[in-house]
C-alpha atoms as a PDB file:
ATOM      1  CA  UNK A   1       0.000   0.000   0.000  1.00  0.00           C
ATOM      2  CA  UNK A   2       1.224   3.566  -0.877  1.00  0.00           C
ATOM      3  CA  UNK A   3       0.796   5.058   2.859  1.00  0.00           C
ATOM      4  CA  UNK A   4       3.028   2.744   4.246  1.00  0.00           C
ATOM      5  CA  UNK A   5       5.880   2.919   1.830  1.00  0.00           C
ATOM      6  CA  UNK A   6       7.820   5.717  -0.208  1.00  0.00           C
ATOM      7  CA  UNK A   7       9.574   5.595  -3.590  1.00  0.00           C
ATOM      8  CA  UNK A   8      13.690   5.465  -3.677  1.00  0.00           C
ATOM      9  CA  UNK A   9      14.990   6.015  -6.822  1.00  0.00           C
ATOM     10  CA  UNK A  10      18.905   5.306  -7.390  1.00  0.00           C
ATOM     11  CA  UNK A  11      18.884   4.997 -11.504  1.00  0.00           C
ATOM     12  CA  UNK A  12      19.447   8.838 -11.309  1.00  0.00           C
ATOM     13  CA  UNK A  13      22.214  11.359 -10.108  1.00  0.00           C
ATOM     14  CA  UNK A  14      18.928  14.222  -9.260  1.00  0.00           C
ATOM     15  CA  UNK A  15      21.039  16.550 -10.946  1.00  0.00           C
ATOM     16  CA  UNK A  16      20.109  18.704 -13.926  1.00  0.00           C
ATOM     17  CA  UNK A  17      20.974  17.180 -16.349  1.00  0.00           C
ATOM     18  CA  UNK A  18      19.664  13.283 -14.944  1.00  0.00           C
ATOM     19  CA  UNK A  19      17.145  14.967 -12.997  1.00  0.00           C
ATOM     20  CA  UNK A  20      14.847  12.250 -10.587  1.00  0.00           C
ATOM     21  CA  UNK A  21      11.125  11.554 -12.100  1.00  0.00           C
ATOM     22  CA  UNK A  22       9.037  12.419  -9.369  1.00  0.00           C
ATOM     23  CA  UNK A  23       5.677   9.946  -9.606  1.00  0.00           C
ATOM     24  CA  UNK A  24       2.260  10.727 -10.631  1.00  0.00           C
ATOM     25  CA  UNK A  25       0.822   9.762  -6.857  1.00  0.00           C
ATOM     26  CA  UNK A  26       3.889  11.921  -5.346  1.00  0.00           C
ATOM     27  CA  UNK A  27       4.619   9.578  -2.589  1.00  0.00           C
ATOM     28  CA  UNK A  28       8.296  10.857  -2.569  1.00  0.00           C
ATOM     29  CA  UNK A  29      10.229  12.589   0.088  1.00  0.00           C
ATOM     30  CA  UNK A  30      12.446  15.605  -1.897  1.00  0.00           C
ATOM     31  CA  UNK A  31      16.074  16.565  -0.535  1.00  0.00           C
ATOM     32  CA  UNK A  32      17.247  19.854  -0.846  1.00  0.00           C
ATOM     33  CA  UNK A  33      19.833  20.736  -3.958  1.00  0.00           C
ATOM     34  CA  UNK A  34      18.019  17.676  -5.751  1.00  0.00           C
ATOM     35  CA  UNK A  35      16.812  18.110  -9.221  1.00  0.00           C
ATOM     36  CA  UNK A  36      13.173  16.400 -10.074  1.00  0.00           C
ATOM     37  CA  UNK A  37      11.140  16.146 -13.129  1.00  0.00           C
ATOM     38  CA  UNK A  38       7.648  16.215 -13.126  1.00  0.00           C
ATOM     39  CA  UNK A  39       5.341  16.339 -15.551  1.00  0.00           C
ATOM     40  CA  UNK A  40       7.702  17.239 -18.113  1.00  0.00           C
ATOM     41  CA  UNK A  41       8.868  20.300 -15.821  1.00  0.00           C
ATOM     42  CA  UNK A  42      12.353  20.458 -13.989  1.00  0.00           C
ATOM     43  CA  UNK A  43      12.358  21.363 -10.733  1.00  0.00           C
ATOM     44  CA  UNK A  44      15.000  22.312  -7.857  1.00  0.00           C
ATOM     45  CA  UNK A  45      14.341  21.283  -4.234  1.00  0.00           C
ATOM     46  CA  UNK A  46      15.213  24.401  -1.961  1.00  0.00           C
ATOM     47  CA  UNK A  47      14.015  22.258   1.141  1.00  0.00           C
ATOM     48  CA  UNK A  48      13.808  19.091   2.610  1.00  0.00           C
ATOM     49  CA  UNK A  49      10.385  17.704   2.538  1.00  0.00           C
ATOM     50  CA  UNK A  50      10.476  15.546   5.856  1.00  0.00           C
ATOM     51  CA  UNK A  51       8.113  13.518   4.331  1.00  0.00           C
ATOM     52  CA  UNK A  52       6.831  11.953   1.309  1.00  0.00           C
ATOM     53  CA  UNK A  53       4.318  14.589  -0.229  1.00  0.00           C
ATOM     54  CA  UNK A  54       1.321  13.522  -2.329  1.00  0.00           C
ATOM     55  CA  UNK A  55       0.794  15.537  -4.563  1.00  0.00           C
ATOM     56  CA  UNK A  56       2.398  17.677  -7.794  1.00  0.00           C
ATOM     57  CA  UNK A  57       5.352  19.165  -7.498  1.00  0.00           C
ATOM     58  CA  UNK A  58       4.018  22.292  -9.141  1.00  0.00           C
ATOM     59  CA  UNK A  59       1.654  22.742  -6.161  1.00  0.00           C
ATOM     60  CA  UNK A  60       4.628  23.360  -3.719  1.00  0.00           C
ATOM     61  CA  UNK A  61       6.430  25.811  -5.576  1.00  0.00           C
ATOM     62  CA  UNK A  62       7.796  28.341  -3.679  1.00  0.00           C
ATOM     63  CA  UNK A  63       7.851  26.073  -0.410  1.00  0.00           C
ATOM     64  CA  UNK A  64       9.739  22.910  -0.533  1.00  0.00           C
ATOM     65  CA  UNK A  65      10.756  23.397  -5.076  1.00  0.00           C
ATOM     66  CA  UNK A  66      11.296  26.161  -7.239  1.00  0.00           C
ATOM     67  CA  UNK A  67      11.824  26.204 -11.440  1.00  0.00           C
ATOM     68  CA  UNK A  68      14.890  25.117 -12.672  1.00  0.00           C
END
């Protein structure tokens, strides 16, 4: 089940170039300086989530990601 576990991704360096796809459900706690791609959109983490959000990326601008 999704609430008890959280997606680890190692097949990427979360850089910009080989930034990490960050899943449709979210489920995915972000780390600050990390690069993530969502929905075709790059994004830099400017704060550790914590905790695995659930939801898009794009709706935590300015909070946890910004634009790359």
């Amino acid at each position: 089940t999704a609430s008890l576990f959280t997606e680890i991704v190692e097949d990427h360096a979360g850089t910009l170039e080989d930034p990490i796809p960050y899943p449709a459900d979210g489920n995915m706690v972000i780390y600050n300086g990390k690069y993530y791609i969502d929905n075709g959109v790059i994004y830099k983490c400017v704060r550790d989530s914590g905790i695995p959000l659930y939801t898009s990326l794009a709706n935590v601008v300015g909070n946890y990601v910004q634009l790359a």
